[in-house]
Protein backbone atom coordinates (compact mmCIF):
# COMPACT_ATOMS: atom_id res chain seq x y z
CA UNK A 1 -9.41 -8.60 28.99
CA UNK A 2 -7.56 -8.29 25.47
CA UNK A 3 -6.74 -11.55 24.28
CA UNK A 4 -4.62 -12.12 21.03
CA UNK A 5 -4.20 -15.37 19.41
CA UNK A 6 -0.64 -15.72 17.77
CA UNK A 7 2.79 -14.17 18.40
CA UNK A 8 4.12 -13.20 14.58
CA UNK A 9 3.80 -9.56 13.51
CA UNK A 10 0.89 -8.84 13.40
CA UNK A 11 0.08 -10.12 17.01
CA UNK A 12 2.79 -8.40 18.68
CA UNK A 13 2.31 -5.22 16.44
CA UNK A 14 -1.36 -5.35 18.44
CA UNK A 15 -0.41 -5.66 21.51
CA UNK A 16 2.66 -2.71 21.10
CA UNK A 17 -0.47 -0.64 20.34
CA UNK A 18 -2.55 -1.89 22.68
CA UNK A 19 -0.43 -1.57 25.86
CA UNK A 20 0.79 1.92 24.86
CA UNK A 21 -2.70 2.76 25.42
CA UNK A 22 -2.79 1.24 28.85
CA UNK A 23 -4.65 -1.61 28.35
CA UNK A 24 -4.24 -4.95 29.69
CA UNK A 25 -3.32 -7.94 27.21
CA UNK A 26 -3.19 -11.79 27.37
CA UNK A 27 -0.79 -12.87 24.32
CA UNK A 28 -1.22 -16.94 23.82
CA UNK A 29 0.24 -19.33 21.25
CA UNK A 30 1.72 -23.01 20.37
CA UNK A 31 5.37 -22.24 21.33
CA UNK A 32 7.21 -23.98 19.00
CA UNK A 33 10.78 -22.53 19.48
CA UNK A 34 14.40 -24.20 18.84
CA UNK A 35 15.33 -27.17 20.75
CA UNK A 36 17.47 -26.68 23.60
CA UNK A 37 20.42 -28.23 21.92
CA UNK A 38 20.02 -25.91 19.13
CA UNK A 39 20.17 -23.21 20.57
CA UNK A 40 23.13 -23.88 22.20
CA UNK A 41 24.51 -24.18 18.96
CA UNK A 42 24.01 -21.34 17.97
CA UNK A 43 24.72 -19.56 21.55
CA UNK A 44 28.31 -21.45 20.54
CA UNK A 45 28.59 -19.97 17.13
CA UNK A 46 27.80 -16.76 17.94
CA UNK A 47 30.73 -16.54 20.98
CA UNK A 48 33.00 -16.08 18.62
CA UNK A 49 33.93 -13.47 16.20
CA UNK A 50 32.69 -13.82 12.52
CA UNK A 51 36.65 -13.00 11.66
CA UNK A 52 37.91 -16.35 13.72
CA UNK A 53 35.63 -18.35 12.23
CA UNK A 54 37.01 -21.50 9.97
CA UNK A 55 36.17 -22.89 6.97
CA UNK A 56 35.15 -25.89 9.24
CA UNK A 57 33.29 -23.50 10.83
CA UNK A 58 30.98 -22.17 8.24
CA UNK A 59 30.65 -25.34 6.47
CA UNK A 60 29.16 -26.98 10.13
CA UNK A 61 26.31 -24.36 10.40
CA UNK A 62 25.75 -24.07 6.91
CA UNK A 63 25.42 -28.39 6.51
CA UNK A 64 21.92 -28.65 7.66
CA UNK A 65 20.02 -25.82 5.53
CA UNK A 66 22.24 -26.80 1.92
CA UNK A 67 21.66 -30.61 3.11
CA UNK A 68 18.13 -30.07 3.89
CA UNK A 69 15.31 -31.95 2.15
CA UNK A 70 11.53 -31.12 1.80
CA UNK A 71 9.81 -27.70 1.07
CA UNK A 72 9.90 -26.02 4.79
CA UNK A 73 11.95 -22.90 5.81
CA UNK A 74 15.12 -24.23 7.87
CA UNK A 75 17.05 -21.72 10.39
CA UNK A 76 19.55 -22.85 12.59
CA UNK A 77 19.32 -25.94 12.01
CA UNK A 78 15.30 -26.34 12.81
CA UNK A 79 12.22 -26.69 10.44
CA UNK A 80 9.88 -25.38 13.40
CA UNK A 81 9.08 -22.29 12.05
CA UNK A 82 6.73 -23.52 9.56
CA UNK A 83 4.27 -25.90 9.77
CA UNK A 84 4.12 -28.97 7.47
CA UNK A 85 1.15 -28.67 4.83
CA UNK A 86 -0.65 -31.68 6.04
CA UNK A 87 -1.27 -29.96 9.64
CA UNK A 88 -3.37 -27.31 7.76
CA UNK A 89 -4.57 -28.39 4.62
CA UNK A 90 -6.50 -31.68 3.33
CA UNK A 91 -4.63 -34.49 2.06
CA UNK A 92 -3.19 -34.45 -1.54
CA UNK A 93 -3.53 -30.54 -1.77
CA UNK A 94 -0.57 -28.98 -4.12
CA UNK A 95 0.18 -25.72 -2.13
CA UNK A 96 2.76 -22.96 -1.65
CA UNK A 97 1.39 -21.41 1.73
CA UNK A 98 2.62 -22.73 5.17
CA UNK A 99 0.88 -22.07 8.70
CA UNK A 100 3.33 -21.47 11.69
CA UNK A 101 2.47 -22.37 15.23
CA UNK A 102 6.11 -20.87 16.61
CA UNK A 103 6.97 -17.97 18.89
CA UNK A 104 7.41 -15.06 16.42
CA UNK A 105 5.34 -17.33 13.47
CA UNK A 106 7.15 -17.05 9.66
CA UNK A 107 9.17 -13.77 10.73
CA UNK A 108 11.94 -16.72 11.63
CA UNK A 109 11.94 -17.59 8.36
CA UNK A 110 11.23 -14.23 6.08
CA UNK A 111 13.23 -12.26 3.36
CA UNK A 112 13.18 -9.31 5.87
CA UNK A 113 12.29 -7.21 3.17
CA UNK A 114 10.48 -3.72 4.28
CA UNK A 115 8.44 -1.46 1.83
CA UNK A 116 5.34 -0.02 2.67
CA UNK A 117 1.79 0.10 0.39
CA UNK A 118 1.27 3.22 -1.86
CA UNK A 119 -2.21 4.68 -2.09
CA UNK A 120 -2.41 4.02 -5.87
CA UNK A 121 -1.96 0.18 -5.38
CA UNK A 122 -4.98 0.08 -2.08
CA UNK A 123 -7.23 2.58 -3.87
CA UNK A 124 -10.30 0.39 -3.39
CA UNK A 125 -9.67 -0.26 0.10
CA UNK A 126 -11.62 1.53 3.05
CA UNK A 127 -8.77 2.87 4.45
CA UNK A 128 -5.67 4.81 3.43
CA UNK A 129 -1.81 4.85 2.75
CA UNK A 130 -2.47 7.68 5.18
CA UNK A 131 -4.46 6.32 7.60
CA UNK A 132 -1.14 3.82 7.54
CA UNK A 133 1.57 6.15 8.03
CA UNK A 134 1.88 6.96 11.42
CA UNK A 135 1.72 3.13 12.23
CA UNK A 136 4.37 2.81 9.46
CA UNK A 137 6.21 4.93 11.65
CA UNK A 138 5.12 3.20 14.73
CA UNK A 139 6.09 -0.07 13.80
CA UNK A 140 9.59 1.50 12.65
CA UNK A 141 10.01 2.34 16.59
CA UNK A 142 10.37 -1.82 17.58
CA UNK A 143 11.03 -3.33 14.41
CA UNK A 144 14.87 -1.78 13.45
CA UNK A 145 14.74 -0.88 9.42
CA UNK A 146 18.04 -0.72 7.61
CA UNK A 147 17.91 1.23 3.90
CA UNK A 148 18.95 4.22 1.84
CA UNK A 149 18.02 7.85 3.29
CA UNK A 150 17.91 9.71 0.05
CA UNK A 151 17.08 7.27 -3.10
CA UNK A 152 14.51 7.85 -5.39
CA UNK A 153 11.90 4.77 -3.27
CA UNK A 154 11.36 7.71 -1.08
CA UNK A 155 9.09 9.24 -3.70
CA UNK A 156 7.67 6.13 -4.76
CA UNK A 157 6.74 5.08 -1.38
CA UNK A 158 6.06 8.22 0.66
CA UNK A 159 3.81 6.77 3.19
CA UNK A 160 6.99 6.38 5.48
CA UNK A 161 9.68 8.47 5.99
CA UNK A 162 13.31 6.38 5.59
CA UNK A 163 15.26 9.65 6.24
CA UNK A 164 16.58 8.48 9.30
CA UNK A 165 17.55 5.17 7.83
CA UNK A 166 21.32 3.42 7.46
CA UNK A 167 21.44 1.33 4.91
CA UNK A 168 24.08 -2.46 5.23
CA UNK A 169 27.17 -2.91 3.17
CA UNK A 170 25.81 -4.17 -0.65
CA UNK A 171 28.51 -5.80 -1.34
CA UNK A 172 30.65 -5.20 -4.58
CA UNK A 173 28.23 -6.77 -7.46
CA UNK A 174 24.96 -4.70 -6.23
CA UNK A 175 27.10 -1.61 -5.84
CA UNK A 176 28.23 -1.89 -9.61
CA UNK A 177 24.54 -2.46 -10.78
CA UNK A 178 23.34 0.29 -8.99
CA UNK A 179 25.59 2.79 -10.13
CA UNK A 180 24.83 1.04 -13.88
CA UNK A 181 21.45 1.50 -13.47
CA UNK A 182 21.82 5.12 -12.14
CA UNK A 183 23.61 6.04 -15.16
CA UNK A 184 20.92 5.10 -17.00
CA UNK A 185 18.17 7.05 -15.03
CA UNK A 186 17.01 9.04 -17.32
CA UNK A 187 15.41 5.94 -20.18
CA UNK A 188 14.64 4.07 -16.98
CA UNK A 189 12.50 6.96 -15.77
CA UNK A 190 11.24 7.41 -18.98
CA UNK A 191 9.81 3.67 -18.26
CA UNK A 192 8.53 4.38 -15.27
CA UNK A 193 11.43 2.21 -12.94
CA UNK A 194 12.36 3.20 -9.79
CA UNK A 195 15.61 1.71 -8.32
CA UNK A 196 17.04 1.65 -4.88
CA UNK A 197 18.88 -0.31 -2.27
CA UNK A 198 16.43 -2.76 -0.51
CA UNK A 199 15.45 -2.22 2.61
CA UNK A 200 15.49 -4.61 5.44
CA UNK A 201 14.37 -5.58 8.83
CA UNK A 202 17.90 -5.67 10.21
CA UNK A 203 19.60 -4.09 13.74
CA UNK A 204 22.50 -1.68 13.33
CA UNK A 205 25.63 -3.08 14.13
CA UNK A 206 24.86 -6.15 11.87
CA UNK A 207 28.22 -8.25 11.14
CA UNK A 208 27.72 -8.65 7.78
CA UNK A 209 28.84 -12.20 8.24
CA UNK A 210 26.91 -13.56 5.22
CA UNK A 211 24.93 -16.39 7.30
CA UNK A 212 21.29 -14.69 6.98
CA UNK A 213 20.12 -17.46 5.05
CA UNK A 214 21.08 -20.12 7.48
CA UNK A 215 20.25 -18.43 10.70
CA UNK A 216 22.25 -15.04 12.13
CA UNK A 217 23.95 -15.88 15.15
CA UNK A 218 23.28 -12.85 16.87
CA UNK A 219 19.50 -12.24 15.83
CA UNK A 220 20.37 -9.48 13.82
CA UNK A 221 17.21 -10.07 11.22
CA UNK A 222 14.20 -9.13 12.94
CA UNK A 223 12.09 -11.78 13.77
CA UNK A 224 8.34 -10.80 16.32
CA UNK A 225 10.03 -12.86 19.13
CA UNK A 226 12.13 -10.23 19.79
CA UNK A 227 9.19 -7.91 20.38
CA UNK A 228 7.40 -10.24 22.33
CA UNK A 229 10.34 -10.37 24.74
CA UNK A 230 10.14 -6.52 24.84
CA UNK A 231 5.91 -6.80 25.84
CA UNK A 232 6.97 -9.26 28.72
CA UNK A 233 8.50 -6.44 30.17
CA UNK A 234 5.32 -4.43 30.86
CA UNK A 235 3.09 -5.07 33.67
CA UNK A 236 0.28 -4.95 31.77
CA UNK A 237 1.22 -7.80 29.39
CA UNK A 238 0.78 -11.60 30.29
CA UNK A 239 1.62 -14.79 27.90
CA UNK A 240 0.67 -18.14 27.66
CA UNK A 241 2.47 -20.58 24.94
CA UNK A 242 2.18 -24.13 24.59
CA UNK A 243 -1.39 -23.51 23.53
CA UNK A 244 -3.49 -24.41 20.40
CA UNK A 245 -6.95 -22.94 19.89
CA UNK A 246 -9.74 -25.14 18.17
CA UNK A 247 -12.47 -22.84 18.34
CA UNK A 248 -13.77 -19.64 18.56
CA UNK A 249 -17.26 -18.02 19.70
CA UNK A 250 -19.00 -15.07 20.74
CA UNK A 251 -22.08 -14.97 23.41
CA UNK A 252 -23.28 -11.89 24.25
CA UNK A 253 -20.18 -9.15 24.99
CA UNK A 254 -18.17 -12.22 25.72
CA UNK A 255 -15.50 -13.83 23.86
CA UNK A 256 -15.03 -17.47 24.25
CA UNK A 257 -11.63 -19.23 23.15
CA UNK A 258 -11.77 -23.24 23.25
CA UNK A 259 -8.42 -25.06 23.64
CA UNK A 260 -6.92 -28.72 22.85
CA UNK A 261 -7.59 -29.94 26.22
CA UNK A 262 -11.37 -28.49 26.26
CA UNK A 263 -10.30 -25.91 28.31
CA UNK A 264 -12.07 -22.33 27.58
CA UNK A 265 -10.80 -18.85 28.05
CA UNK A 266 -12.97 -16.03 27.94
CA UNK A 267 -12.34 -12.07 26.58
CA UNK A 268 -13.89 -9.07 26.44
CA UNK A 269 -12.06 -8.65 22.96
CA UNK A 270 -10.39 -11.01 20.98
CA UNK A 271 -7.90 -10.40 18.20
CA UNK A 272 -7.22 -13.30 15.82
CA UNK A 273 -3.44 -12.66 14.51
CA UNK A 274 -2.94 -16.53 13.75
CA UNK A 275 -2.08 -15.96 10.01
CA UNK A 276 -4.41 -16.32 7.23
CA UNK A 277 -4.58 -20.26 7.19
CA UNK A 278 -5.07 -20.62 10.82
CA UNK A 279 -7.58 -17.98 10.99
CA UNK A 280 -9.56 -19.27 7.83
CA UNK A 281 -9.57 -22.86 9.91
CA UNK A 282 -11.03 -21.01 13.24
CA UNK A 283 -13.19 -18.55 11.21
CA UNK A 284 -14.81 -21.34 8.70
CA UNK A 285 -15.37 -23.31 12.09
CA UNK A 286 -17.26 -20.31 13.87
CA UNK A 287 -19.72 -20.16 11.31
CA UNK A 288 -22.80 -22.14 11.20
CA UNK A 289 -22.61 -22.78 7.38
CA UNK A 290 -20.51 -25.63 6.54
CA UNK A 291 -20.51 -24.77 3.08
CA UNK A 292 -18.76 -21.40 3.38
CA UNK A 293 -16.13 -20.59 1.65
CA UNK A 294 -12.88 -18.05 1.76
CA UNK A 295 -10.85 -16.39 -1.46
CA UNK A 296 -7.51 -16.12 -1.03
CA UNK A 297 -6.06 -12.96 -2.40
CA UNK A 298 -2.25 -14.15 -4.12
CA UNK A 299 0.13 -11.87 -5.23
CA UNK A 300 2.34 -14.51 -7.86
CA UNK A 301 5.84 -14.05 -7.97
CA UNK A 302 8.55 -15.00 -10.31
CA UNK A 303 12.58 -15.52 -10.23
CA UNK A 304 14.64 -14.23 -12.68
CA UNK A 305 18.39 -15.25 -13.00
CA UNK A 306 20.92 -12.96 -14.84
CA UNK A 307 24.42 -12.83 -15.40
CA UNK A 308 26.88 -9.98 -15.22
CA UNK A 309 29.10 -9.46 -18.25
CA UNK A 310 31.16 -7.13 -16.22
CA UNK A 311 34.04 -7.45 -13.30
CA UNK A 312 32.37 -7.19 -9.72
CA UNK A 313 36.32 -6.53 -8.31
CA UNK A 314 36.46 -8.39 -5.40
CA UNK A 315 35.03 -11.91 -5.09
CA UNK A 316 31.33 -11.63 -3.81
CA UNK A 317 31.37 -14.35 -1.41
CA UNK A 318 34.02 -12.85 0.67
CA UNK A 319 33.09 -10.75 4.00
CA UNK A 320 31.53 -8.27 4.21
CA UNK A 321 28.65 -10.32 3.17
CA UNK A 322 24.72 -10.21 3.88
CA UNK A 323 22.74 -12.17 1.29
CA UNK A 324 19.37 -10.65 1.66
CA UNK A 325 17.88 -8.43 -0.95
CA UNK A 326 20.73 -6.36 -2.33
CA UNK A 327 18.37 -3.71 -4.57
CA UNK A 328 14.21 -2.79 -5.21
CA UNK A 329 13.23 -1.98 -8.50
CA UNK A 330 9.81 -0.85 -9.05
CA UNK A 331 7.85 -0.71 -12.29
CA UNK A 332 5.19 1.62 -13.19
CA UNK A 333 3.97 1.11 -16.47
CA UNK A 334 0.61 1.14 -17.49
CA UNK A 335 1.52 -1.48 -20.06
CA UNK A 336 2.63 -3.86 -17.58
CA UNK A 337 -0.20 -3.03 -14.84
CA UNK A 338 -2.46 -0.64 -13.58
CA UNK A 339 -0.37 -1.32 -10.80
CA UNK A 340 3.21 -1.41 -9.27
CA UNK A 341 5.53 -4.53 -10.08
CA UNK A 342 8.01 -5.19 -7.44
CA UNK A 343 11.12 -6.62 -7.81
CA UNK A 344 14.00 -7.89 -5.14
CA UNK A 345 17.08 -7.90 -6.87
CA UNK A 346 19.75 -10.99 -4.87
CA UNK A 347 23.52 -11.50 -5.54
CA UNK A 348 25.50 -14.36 -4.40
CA UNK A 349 24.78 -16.72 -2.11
CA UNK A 350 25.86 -20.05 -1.47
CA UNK A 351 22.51 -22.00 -2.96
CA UNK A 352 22.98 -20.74 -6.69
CA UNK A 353 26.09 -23.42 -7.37
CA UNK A 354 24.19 -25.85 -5.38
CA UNK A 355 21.09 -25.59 -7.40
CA UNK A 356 22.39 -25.28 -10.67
CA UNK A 357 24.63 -28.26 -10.12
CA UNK A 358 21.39 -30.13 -8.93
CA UNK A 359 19.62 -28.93 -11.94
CA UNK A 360 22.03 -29.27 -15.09
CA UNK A 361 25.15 -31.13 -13.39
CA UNK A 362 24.00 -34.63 -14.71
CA UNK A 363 24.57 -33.52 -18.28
CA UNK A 364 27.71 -31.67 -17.88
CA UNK A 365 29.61 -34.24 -15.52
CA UNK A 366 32.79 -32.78 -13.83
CA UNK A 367 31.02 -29.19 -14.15
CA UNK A 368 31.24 -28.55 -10.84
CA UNK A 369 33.93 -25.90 -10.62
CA UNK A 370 31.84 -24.42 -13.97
CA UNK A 371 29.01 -23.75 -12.39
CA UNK A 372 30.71 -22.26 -9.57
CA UNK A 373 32.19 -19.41 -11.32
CA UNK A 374 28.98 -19.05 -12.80
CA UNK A 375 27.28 -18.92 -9.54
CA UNK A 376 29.85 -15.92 -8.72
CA UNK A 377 28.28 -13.68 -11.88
CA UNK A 378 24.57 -14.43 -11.24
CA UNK A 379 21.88 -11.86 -10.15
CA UNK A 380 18.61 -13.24 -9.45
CA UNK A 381 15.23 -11.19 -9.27
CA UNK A 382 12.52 -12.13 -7.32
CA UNK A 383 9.60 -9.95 -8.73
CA UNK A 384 6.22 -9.86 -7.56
CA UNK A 385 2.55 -8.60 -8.95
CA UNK A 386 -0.91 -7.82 -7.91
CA UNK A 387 -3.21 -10.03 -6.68
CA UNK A 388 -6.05 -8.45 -9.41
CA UNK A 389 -3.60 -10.23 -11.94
CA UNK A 390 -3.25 -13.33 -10.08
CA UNK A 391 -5.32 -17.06 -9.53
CA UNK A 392 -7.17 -16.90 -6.57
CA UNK A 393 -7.61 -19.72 -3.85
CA UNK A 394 -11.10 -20.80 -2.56
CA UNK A 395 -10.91 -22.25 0.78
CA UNK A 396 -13.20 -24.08 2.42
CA UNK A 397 -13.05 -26.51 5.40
CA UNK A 398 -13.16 -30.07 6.09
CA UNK A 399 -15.25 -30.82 8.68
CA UNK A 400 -14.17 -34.11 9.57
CA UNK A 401 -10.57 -33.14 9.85
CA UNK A 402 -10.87 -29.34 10.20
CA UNK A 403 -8.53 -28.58 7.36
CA UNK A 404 -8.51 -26.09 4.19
CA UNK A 405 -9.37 -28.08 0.97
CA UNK A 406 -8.13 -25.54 -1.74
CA UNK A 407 -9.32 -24.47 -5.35
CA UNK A 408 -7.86 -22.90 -7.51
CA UNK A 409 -9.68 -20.28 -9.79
CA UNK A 410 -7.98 -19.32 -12.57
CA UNK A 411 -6.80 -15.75 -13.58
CA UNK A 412 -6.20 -15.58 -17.70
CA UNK A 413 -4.45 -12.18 -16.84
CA UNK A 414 -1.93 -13.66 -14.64
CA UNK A 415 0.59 -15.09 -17.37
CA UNK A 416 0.64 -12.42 -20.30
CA UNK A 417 1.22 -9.65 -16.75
CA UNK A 418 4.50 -12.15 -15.65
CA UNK A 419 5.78 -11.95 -19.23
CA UNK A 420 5.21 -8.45 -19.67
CA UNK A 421 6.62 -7.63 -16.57
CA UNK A 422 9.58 -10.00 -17.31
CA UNK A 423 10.29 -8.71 -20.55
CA UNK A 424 10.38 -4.69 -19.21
CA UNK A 425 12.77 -5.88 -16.48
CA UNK A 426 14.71 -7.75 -18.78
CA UNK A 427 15.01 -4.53 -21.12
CA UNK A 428 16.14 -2.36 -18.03
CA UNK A 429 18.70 -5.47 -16.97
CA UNK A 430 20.25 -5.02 -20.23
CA UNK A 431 20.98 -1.64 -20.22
CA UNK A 432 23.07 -1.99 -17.04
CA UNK A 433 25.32 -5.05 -18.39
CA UNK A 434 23.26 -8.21 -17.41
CA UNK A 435 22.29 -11.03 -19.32
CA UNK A 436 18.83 -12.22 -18.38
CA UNK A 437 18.59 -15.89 -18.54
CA UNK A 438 14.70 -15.78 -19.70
CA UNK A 439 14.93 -19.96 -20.79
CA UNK A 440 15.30 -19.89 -16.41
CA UNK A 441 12.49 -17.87 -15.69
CA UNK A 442 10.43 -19.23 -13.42
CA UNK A 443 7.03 -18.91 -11.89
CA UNK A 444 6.21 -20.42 -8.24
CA UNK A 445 2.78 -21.58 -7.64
CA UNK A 446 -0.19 -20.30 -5.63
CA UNK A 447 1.04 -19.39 -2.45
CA UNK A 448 4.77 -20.15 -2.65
CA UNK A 449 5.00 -15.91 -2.29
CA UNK A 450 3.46 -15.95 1.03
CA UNK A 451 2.19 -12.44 -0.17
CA UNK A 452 -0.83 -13.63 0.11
CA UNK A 453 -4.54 -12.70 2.20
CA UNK A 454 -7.86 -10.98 1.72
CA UNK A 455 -9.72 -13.81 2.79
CA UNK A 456 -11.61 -11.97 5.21
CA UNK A 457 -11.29 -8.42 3.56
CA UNK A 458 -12.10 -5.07 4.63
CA UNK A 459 -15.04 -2.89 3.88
CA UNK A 460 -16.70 0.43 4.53
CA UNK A 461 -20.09 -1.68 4.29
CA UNK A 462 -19.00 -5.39 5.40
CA UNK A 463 -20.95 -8.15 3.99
CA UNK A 464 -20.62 -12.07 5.34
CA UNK A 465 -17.29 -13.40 5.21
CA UNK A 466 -16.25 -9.78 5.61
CA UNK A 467 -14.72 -7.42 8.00
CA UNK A 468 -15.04 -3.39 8.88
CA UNK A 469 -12.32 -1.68 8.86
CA UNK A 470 -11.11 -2.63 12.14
CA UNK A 471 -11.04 -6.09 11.60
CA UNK A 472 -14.33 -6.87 13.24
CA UNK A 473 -15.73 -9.84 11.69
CA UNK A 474 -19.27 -9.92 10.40
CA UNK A 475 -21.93 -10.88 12.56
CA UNK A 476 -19.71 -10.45 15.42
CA UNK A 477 -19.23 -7.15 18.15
CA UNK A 478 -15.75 -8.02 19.82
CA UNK A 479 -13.91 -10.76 17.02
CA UNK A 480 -10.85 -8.29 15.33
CA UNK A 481 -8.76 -9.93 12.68
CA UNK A 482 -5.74 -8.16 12.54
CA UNK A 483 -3.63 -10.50 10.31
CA UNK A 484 -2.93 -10.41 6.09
CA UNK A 485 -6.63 -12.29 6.17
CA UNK A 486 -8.26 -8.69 6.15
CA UNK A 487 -6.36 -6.91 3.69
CA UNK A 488 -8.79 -6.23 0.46
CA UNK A 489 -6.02 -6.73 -2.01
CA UNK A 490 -2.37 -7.55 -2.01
CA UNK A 491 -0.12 -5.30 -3.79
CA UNK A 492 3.55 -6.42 -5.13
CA UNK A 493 5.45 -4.44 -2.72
CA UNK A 494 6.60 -5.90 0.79
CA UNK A 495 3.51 -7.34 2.88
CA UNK A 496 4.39 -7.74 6.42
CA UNK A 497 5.31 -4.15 7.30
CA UNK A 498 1.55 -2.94 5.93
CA UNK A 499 -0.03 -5.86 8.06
CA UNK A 500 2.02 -5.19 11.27
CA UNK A 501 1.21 -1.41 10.20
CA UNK A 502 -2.37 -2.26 9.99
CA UNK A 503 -2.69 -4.20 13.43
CA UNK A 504 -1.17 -1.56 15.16
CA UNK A 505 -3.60 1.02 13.48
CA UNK A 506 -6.78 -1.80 14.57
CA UNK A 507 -5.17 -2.16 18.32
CA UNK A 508 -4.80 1.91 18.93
CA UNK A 509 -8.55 2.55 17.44
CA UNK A 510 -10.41 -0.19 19.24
């Protein structure tokens, strides 16, 4: 029997390959879903047409994400997507990363942003952008990609082919950047920037409703739940939730999977998909050294707020309306980095006015309705860089509590790569009729990206604490990791469409 541990991307991107090859598969995880009453809720909401809908309305299922306190992800109305840090990590640990134990895992609560890895950024990995690309394609087949056809990403990122791809409805203030930056192609190219609409994990026939960062009604962002209800339709695909695994082992040819109630299930392979905190816990606790330790692999990211000088036309919070990532600009400069720099370039959403308000209102009072217009002019970038530039995380585990205690080891590189990144964006910004807003800049910590991995990395010759390149964990025959933990590096594109590509190139091989 195939057993995977975890339903998110890059379990169910496993199994897709593993039952297209015939083989049987027993999928198990924690569950965690929405409540019954919210998803009636949103069952409700999503009856009627986004053109009835009220201000009363919108205001009701926006309330609980623009209301919501603490640091987890909220959709819908529900924090269950993530897990809180405490479940997973040792007591007064400052961290950005967040397990999942829910059907699907963090795809409930991601960007939905889709690039794939070019070979220049995984050059010292043991595999290839090519080896990737027909699980790029693969993966394209159950997880629905909307994007541009023809813009110049294509050459950037050739590894999958978006010719057949439709991209959503910008919206008015990304469609007037984009044709600002165009007319500026030729200095930008002479810079080595790439620009293009972003590209998302979204069905066709979205509604362009604008609610994608409180939960869309209809499930039109991809999340792996909906492939897992696609595998329950195969005969050769069985799953268990409501389960949590404490440890693993291998004896002999068999793997052996314990449970919370002592309970053991045993596999003739076992793929760990669990995400890299989960699997670091089970991993650390397989090994017979309780000293061992994991590095985390982080790619950094920064935000970037701009204004536009210019008139968008209409007013960018009216329909049609998605507030995902609007445009991708890449940046290949060798003075930046050896390597790409990614940016996700975001117009208005309902959060900016909130935010600002939160974070300058007490010295302007009665500056609400200010910061509102301003909130109606702002473009935000969300740019990300290689992990060879960035801290890394040691992990090791508690014993007592079986939790990650964290390290951090320090990267002198990281900063000086930000700001020069920063400052070349800023430069191209300009050109187009923005106003970056570099006193705002600012950097998230260690894991706050969740572009983050390599704990258990690949390698042509795998050492302890390493993995070949099919995942299989040192010092055991039939343990596959097919999750961000083996990834060598992590580049600054997109990561979850090169780790679902990856597990679906591990499940067809094995």
């Amino acid at each position: 029997m195939n057993l995977i541990i975890g339903s998110g991307p890059a379990g169910v991107s496993v199994a897709m390959a593993l039952i297209a090859r015939g083989e049987n598969v027993t999928l198990i995880d924690a569950g965690k879903d929405l409540s019954t009453e919210l998803s009636a809720r949103r069952n409700n909401f999503a009856s009627k047409p986004a053109e009835s809908w009220t201000s009363e309305d919108h205001q009701a299922w926006q309330a609980p994400q623009l209301e919501k306190t603490g640091d987890l992800s909220m959709r819908f109305g529900s924090i269950h997507a993530q897990n809180p840090l405490s479940d997973a990590f040792a007591d007064e640990t400052v961290f950005g990363g967040r397990s999942s134990h829910a059907v699907g895992g963090l795809s409930n609560v991601w960007g939905a942003a889709v690039l794939p890895y070019r070979q220049e950024d995984i050059g010292s990995w043991p595999i290839s952008a090519a080896d990737l690309a027909p699980h790029y394609q693969a993966v394209s087949q159950f997880m629905p990609i909307a994007g541009s056809p023809d813009d110049e990403l294509q050459s950037v990122f050739p590894a999958f082919d978006a010719s057949a791809l439709k991209p959503l409805d910008a919206g008015p203030q990304a469609k007037a950047l984009l044709e600002r930056l165009n007319k500026n192609r030729p200095a930008l190219t002479e810079r080595g920037i790439s620009v293009g609409g972003a590209r998302q994990a979204v069905r066709n026939g979205c509604h362009v409703c604008g609610q994608c960062l409180h939960g869309c009604p209809w499930s039109m962002i991809y999340s792996a739940q909906q492939t897992l209800e696609t595998l329950k339709q195969s005969e050769l695909f069985s799953y268990r939730s409501g389960i949590t695994v404490t440890e693993i082992s291998e004896h002999g040819d068999t793997c052996r999977v314990r449970l919370s109630d002592d309970a053991v299930i045993k596999a003739n392979r076992l793929f760990l998909a669990t995400g890299v905190y989960e699997t670091a816990r089970l991993v650390l606790g397989a090994l017979p050294e309780s000293d061992s330790k994991l590095v985390l692999q982080d790619s950094r990211q920064f935000f970037l707020p701009m204004l536009h000088r210019w008139s968008s036309g209409r007013d960018p919070a009216a329909r049609p309306l998605h507030t995902l990532a609007k445009l991708f600009v890449e940046i290949d400069d060798a003075e930046v980095s050896p390597y790409l720099t990614h940016s996700q370039i975001y117009s208005w959403n309902e959060f900016y006015a909130r935010e600002m308000i939160a974070n300058y209102g007490r010295r302007l009072p009665g500056s609400k309705a200010l910061f509102g217009a301003i909130a109606k002019r702002l473009i935000v970038a969300q740019t990300f860089i290689h992990s060879d530039h960035c801290d890394q995380v040691e992990l090791t585990l508690e014993t007592k509590t079986g939790r990650l205690e964290t390290e951090i080891v320090s990267n002198p590189d990281m900063h000086p790569t930000i700001d020069r990144a920063a400052s070349v964006l800023s430069k191209a910004m300009s050109k187009a009729g923005l106003m970056p807003l570099s006193f705002a800049k600012r950097v998230e910590g260690p894991g706050a990206s969740f572009h983050s991995g390599g704990t258990l990395p690949m390698s042509a010759s795998p050492a302890d604490l390493q993995t070949d390149p099919l995942g299989r964990l040192s010092g055991f025959n039939n343990v596959h990791i097919v999750d961000a933990s083996i990834l060598p590096t992590i580049p600054a594109s997109t990561i979850t469409f090169t780790v679902m590509a990856n597990a679906h190139r591990i499940g067809t091989l094995v």
